[in-house]
PDB file of N, CA and C in Angstrom:
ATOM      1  N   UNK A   1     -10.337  -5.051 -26.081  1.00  0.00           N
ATOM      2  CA  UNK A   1      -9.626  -6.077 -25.340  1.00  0.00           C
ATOM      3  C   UNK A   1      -8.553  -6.707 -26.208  1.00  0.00           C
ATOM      4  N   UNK A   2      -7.476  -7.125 -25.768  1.00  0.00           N
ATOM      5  CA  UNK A   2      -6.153  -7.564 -26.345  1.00  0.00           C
ATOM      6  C   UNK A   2      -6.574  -9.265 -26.646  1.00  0.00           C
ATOM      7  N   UNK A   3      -6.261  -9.520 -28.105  1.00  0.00           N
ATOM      8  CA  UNK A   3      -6.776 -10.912 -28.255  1.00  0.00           C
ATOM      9  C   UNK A   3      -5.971 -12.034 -27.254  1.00  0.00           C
ATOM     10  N   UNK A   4      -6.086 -13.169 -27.120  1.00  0.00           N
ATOM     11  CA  UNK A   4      -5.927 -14.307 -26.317  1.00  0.00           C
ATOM     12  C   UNK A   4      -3.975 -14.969 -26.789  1.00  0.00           C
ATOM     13  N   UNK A   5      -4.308 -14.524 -27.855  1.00  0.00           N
ATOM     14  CA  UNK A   5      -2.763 -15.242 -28.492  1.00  0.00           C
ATOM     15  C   UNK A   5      -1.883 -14.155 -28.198  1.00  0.00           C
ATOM     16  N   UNK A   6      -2.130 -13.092 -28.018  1.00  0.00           N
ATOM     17  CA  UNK A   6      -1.059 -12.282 -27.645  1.00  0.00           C
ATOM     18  C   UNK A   6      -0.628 -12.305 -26.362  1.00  0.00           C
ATOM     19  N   UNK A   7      -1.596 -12.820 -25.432  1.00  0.00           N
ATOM     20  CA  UNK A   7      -1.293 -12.872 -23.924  1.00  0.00           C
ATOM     21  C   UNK A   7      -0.367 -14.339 -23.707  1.00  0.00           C
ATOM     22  N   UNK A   8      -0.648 -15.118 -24.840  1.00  0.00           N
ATOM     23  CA  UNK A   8      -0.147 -16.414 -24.480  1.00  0.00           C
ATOM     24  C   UNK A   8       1.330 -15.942 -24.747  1.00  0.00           C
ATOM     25  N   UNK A   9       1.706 -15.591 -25.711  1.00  0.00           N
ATOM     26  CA  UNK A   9       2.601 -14.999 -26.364  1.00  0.00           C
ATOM     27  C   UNK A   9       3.511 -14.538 -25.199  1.00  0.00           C
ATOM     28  N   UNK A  10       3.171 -13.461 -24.505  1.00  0.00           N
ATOM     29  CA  UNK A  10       3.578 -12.779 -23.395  1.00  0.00           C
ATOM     30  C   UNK A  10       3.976 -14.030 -22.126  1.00  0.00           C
ATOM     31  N   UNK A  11       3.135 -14.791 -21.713  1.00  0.00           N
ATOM     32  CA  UNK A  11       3.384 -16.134 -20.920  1.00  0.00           C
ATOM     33  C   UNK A  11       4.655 -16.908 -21.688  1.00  0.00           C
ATOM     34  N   UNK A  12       4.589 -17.282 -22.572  1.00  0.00           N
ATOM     35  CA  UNK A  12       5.679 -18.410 -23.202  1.00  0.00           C
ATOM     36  C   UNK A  12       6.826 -17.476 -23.597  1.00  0.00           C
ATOM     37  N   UNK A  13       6.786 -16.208 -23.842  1.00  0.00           N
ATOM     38  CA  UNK A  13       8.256 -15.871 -24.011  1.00  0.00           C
ATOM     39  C   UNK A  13       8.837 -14.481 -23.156  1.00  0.00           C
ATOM     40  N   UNK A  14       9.052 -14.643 -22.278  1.00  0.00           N
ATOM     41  CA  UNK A  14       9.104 -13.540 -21.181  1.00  0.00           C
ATOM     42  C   UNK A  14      10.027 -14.392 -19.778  1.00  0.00           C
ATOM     43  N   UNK A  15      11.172 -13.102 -19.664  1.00  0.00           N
ATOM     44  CA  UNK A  15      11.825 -13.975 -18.992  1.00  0.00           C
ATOM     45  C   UNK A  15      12.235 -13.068 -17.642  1.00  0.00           C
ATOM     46  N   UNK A  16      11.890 -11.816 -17.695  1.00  0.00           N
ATOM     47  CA  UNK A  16      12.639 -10.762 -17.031  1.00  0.00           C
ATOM     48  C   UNK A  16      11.576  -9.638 -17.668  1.00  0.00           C
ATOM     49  N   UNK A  17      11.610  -8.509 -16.309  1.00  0.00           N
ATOM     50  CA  UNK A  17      10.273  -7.957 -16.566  1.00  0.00           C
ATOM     51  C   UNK A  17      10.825  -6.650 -17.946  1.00  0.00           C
ATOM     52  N   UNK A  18      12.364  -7.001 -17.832  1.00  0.00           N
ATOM     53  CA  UNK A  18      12.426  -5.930 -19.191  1.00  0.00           C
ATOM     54  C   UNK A  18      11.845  -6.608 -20.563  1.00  0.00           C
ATOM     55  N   UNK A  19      11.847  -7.819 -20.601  1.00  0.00           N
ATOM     56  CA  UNK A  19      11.337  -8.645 -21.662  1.00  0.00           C
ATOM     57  C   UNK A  19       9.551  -8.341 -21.394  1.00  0.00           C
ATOM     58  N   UNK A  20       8.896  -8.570 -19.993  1.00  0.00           N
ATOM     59  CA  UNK A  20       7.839  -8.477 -20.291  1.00  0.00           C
ATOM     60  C   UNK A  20       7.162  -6.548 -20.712  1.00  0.00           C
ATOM     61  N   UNK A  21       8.023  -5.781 -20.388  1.00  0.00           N
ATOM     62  CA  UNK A  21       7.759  -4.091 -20.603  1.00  0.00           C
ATOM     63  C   UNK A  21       7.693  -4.113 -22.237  1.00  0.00           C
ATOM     64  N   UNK A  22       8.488  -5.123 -22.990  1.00  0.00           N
ATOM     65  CA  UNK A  22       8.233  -4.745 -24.119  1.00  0.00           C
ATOM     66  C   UNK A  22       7.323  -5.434 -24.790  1.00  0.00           C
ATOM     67  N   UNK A  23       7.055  -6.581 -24.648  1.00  0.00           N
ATOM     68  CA  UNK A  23       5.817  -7.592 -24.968  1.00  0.00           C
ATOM     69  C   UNK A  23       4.465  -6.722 -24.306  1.00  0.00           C
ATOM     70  N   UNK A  24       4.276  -5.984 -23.788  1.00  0.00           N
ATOM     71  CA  UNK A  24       2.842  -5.085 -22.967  1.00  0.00           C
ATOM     72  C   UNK A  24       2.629  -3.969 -23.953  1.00  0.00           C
ATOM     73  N   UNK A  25       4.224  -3.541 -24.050  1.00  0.00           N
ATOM     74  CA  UNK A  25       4.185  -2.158 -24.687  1.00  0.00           C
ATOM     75  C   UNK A  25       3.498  -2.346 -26.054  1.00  0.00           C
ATOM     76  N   UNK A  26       3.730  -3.225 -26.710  1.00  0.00           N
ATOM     77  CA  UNK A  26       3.592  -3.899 -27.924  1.00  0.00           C
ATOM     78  C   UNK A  26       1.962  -4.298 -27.986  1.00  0.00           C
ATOM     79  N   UNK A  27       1.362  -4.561 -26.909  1.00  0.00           N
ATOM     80  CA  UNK A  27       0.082  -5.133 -26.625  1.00  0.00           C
ATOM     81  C   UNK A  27      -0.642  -4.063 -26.340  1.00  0.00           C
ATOM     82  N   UNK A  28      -0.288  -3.185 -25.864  1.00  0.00           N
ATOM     83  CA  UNK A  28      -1.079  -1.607 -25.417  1.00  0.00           C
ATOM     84  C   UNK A  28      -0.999  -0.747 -26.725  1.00  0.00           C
ATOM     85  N   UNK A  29      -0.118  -1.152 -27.656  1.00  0.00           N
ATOM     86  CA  UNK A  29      -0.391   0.076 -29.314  1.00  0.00           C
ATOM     87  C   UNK A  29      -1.256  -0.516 -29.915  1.00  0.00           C
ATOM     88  N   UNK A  30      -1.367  -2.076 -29.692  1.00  0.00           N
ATOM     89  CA  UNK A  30      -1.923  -2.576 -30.791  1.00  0.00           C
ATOM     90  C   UNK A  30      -3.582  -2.297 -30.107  1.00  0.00           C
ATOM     91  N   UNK A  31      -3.849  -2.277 -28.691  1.00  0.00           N
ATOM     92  CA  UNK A  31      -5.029  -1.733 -28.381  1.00  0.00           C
ATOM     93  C   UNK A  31      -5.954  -0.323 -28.298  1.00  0.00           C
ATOM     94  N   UNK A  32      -4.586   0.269 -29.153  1.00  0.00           N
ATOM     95  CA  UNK A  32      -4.698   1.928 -28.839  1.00  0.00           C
ATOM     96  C   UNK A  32      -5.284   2.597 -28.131  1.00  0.00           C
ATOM     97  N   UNK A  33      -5.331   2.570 -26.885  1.00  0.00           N
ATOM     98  CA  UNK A  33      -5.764   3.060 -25.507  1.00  0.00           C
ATOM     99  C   UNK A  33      -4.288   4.219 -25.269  1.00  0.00           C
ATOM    100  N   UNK A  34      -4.216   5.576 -25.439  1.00  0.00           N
ATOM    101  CA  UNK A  34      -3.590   6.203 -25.153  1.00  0.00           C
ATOM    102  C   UNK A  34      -3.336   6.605 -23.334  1.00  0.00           C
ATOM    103  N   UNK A  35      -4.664   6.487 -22.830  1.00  0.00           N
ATOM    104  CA  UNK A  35      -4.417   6.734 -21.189  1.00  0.00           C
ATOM    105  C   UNK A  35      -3.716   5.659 -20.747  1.00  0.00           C
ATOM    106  N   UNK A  36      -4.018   4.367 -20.970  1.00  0.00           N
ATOM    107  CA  UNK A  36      -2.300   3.259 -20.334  1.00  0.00           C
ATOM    108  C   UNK A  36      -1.299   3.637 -20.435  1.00  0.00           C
ATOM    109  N   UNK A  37      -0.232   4.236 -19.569  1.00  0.00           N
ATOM    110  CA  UNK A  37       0.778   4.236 -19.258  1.00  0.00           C
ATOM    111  C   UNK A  37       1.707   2.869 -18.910  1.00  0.00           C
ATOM    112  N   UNK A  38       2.472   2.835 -19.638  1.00  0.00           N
ATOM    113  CA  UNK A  38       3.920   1.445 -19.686  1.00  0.00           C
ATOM    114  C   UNK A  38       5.145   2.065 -19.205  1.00  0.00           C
ATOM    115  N   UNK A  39       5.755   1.892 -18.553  1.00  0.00           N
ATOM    116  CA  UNK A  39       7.256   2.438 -17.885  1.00  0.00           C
ATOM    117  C   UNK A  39       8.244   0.956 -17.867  1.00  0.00           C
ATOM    118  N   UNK A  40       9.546   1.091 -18.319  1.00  0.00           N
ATOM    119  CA  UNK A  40      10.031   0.624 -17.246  1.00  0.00           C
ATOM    120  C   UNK A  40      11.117   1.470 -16.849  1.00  0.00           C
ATOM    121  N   UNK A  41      12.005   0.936 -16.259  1.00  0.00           N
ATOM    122  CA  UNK A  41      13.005   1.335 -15.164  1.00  0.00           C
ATOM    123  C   UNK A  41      13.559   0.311 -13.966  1.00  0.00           C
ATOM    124  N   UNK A  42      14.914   0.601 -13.975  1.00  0.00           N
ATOM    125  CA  UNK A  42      15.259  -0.022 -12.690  1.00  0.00           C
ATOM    126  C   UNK A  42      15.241  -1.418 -12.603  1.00  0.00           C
ATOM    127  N   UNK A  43      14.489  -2.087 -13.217  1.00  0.00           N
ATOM    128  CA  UNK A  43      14.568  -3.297 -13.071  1.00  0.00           C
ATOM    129  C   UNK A  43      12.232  -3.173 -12.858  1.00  0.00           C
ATOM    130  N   UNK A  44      11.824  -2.280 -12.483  1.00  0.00           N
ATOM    131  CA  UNK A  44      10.990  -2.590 -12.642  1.00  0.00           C
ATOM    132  C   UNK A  44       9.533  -1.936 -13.679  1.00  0.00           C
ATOM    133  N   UNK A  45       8.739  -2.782 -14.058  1.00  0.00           N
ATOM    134  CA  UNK A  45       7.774  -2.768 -14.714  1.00  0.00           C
ATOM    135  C   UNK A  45       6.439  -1.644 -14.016  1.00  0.00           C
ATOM    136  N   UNK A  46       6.005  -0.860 -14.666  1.00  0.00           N
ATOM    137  CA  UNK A  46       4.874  -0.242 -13.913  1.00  0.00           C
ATOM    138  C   UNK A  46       3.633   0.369 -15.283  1.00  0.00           C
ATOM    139  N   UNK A  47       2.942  -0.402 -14.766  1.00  0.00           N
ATOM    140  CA  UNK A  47       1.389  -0.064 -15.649  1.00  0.00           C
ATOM    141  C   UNK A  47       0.450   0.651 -14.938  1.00  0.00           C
ATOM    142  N   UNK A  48      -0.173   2.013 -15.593  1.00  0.00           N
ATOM    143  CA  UNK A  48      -1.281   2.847 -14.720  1.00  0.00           C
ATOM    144  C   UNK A  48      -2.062   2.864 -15.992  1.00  0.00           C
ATOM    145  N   UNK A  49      -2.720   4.009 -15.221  1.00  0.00           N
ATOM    146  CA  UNK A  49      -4.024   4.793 -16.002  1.00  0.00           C
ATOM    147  C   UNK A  49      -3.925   5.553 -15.893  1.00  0.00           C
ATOM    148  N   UNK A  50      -4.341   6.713 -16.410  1.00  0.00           N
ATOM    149  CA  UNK A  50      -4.162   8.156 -16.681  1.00  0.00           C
ATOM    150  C   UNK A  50      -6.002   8.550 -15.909  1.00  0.00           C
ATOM    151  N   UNK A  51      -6.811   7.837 -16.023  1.00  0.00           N
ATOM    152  CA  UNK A  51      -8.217   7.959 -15.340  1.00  0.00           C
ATOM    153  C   UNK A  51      -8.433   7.532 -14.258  1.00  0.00           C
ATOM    154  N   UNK A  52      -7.509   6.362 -13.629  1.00  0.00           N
ATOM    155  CA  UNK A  52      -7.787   5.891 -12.290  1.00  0.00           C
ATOM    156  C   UNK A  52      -6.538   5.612 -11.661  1.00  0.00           C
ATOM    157  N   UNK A  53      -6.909   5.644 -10.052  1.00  0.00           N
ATOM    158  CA  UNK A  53      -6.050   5.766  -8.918  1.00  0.00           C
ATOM    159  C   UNK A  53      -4.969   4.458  -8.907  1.00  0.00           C
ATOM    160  N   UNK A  54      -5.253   3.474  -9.728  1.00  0.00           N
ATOM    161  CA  UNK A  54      -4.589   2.117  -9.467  1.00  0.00           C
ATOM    162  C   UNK A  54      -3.350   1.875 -10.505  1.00  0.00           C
ATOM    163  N   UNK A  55      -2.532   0.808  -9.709  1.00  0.00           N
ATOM    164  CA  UNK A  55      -1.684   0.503 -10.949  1.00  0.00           C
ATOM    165  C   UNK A  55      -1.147  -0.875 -10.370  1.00  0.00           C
ATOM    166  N   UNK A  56       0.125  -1.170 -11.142  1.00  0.00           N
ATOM    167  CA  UNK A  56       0.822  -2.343 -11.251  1.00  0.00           C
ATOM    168  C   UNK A  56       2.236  -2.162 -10.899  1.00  0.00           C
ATOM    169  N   UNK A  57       3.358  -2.744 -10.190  1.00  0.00           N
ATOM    170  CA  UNK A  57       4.518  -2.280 -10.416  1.00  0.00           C
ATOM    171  C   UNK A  57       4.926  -3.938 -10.784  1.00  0.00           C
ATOM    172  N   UNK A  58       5.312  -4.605 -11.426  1.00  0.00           N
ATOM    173  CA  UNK A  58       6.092  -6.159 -11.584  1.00  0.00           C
ATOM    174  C   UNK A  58       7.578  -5.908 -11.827  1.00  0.00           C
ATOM    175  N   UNK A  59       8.254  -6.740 -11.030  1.00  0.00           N
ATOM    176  CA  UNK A  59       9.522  -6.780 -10.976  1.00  0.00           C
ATOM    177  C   UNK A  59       9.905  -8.309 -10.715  1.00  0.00           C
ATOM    178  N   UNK A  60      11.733  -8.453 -10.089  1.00  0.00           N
ATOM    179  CA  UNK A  60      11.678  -9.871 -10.006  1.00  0.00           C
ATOM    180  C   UNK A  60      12.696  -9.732  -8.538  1.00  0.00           C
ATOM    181  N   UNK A  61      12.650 -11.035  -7.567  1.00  0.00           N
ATOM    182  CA  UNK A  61      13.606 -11.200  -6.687  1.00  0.00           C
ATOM    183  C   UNK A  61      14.800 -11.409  -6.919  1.00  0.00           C
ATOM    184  N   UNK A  62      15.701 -11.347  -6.131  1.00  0.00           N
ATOM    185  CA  UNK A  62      17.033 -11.955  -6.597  1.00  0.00           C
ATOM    186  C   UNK A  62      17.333 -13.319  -7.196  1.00  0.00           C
ATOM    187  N   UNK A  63      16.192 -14.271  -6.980  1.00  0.00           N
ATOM    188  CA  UNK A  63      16.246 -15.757  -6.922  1.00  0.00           C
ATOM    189  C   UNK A  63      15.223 -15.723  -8.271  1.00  0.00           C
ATOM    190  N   UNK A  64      14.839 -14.611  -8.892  1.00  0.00           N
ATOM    191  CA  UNK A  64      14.144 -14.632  -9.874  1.00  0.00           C
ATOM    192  C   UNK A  64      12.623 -15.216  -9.922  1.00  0.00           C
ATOM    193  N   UNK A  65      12.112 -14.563  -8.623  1.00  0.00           N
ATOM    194  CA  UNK A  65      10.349 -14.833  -8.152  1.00  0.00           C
ATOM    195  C   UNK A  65      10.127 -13.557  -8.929  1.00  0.00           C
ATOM    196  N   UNK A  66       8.438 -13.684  -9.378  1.00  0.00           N
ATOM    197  CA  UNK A  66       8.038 -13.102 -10.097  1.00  0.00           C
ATOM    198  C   UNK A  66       7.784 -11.641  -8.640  1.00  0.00           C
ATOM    199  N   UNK A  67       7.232 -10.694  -8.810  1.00  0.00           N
ATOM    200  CA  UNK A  67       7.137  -9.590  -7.708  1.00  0.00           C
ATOM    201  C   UNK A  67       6.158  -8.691  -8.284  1.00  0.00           C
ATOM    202  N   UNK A  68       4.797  -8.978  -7.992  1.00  0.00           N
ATOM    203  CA  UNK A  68       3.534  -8.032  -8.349  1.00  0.00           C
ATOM    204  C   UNK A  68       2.998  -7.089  -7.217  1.00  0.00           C
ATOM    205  N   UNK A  69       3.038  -6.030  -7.383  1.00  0.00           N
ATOM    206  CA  UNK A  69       3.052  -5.064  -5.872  1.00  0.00           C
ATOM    207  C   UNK A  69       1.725  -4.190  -6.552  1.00  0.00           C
ATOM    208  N   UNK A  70       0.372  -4.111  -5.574  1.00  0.00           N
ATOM    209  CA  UNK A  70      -0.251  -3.084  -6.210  1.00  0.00           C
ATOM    210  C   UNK A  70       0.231  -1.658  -6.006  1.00  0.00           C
ATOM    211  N   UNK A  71      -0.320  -0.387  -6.613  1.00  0.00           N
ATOM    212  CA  UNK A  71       0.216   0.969  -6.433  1.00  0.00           C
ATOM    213  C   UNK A  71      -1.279   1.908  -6.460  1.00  0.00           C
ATOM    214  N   UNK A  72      -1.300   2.681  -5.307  1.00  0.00           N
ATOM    215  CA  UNK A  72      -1.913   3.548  -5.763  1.00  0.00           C
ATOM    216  C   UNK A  72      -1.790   5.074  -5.855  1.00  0.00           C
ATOM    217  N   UNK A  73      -2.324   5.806  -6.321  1.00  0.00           N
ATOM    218  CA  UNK A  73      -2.274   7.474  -6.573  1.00  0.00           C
ATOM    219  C   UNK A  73      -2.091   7.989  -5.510  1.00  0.00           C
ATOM    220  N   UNK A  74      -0.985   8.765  -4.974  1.00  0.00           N
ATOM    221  CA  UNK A  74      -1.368   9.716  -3.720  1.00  0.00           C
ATOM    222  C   UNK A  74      -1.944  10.933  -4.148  1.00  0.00           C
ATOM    223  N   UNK A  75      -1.653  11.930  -3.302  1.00  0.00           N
ATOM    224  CA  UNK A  75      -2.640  13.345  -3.201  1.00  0.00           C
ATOM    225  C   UNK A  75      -1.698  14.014  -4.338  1.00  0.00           C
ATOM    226  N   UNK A  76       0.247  13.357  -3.925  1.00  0.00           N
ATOM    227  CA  UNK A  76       1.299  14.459  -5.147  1.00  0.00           C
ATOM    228  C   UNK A  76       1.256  13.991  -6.313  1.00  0.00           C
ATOM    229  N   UNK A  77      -0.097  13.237  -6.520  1.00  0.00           N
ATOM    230  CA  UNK A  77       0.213  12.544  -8.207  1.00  0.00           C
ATOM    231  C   UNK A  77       1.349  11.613  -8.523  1.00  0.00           C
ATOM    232  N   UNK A  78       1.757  10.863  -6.890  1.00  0.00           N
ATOM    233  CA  UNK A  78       3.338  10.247  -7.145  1.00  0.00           C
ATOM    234  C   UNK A  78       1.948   8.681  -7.127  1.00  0.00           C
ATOM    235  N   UNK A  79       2.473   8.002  -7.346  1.00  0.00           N
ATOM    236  CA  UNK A  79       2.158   5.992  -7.486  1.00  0.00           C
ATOM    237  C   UNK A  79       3.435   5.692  -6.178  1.00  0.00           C
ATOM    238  N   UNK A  80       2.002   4.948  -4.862  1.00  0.00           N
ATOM    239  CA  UNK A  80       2.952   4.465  -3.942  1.00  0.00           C
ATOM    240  C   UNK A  80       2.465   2.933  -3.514  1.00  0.00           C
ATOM    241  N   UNK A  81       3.515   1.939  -3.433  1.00  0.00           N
ATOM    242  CA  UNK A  81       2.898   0.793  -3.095  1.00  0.00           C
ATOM    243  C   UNK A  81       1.773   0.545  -2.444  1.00  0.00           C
ATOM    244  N   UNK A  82       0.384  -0.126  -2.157  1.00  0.00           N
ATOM    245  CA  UNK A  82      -0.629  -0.639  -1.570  1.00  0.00           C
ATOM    246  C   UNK A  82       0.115  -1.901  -0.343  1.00  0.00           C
ATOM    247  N   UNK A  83       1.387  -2.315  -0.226  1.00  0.00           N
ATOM    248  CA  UNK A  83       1.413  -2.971   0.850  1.00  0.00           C
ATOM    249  C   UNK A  83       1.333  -4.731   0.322  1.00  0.00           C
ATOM    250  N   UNK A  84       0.061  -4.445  -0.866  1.00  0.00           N
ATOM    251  CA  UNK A  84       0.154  -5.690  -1.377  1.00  0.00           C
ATOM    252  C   UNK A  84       1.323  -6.112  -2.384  1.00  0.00           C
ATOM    253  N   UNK A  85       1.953  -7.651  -1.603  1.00  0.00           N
ATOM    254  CA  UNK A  85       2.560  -8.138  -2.955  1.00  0.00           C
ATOM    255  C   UNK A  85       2.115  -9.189  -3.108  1.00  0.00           C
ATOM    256  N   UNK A  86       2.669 -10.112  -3.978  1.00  0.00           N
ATOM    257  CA  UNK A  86       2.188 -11.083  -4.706  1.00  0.00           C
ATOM    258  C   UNK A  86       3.635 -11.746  -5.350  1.00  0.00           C
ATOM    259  N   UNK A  87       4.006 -13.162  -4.993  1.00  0.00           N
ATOM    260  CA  UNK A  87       5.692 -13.692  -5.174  1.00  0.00           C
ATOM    261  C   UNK A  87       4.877 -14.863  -5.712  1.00  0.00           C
ATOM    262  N   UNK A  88       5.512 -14.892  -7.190  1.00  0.00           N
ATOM    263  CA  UNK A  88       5.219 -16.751  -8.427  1.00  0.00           C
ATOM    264  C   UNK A  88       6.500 -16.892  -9.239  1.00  0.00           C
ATOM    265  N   UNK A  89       6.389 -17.473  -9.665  1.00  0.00           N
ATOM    266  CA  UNK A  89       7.395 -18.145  -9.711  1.00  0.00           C
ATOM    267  C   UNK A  89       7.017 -18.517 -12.020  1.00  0.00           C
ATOM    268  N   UNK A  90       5.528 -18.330 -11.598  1.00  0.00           N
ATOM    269  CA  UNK A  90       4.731 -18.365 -13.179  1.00  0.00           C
ATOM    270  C   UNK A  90       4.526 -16.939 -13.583  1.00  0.00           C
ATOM    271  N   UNK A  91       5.046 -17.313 -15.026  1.00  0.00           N
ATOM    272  CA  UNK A  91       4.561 -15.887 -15.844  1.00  0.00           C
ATOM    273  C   UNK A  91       3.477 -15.985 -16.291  1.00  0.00           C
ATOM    274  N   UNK A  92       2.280 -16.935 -16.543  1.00  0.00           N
ATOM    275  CA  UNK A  92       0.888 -16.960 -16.553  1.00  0.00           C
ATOM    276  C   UNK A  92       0.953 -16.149 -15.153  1.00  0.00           C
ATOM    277  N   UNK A  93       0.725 -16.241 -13.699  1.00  0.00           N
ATOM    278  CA  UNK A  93       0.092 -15.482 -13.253  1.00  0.00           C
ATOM    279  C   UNK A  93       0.457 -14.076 -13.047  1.00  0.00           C
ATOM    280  N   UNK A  94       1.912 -13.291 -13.888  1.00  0.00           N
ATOM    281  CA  UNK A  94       1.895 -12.067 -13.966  1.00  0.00           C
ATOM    282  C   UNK A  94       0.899 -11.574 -15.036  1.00  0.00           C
ATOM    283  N   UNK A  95       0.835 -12.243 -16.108  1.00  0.00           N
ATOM    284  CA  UNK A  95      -0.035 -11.710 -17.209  1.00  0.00           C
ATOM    285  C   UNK A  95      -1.716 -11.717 -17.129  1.00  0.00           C
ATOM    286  N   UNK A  96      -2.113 -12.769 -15.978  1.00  0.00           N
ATOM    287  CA  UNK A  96      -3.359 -12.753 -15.602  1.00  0.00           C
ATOM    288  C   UNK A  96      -3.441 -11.567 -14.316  1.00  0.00           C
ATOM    289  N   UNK A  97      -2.685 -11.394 -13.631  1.00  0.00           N
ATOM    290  CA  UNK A  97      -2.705  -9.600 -12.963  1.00  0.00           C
ATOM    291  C   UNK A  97      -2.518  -8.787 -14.157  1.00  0.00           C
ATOM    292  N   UNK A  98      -2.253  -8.783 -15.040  1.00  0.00           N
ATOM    293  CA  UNK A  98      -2.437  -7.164 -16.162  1.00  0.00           C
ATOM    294  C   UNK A  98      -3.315  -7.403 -16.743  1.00  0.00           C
ATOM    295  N   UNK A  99      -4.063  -8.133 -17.335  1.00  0.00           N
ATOM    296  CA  UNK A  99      -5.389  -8.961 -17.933  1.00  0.00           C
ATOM    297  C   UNK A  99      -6.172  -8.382 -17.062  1.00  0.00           C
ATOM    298  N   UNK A 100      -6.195  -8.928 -15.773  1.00  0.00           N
ATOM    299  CA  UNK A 100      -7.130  -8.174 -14.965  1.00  0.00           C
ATOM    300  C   UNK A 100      -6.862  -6.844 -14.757  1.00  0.00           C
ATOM    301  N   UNK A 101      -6.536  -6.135 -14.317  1.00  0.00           N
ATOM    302  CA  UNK A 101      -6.344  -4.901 -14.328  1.00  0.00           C
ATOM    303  C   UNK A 101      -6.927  -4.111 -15.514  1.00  0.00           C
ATOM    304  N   UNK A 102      -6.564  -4.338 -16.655  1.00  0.00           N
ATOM    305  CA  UNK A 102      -6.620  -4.100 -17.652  1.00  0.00           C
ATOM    306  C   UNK A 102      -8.161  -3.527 -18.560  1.00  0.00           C
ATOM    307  N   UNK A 103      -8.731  -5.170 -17.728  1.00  0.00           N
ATOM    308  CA  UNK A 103     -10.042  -5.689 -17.706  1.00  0.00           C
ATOM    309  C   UNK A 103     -11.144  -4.697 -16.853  1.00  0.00           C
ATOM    310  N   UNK A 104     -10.456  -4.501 -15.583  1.00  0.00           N
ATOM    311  CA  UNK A 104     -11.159  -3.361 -14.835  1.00  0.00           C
ATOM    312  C   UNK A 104     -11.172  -2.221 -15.366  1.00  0.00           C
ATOM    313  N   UNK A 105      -9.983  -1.930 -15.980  1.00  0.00           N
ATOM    314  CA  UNK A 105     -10.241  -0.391 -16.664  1.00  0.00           C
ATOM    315  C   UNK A 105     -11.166  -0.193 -17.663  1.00  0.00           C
ATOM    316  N   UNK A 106     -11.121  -1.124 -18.546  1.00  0.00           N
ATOM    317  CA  UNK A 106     -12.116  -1.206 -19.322  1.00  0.00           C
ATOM    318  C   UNK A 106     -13.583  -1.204 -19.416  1.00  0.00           C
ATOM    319  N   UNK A 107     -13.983  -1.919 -18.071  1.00  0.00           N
ATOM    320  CA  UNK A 107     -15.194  -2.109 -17.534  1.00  0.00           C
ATOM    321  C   UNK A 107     -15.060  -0.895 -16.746  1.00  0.00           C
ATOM    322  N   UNK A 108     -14.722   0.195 -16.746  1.00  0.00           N
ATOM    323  CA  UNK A 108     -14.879   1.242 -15.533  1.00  0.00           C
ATOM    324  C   UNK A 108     -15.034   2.618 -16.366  1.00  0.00           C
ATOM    325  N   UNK A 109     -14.768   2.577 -17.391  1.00  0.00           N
ATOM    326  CA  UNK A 109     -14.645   4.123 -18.421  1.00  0.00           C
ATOM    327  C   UNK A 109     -16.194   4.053 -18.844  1.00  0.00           C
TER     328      UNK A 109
END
């Protein structure tokens, strides 16, 4: 598990999800878990697993709302939205969706 100060870390200085792709990326070596996958692109952020069907895509609105969309695995191995989003306005609650997530994978191997 990724210690507590690094997540705060990620909350207090993160402004744009290209800022947060590299603060994760940075948090996923230091946990050396090779099956997490980190992307970005486009403007948006996307965290999987290489073992399970789920993921993360975070991005931002035009008005600069936070944008947490779940994703899951189809049959072509492509990651397609779940339908769910999730609009804040706080970067605590993007980092407590990858915490959790994170958290599930861990508890699931």
């Amino acid at each position: 598990m990724l210690p507590k100060k690094e997540f705060s870390d990620v909350i207090y200085n993160v402004l744009t999800p290209l800022d947060l792709h590299e603060k994760i990326a940075e948090l996923i070596a230091l946990e050396k878990n090779p099956d997490v996958v980190v992307t970005y692109g486009h403007g948006h952020l996307f965290i999987g697993h290489k073992k399970f069907s789920n993921g993360l895509s975070i991005s931002t609105d035009g008005l600069g709302m936070w944008e947490i969309r779940g994703l899951t695995l189809a049959q072509d191995d492509s990651y397609q939205y779940t339908g769910e989003i999730v609009k804040t306005e706080r970067t605590e609650t993007v980092a407590r969706a990858i915490a959790a997530i994170m958290i599930s994978w861990n508890e699931s191997e």
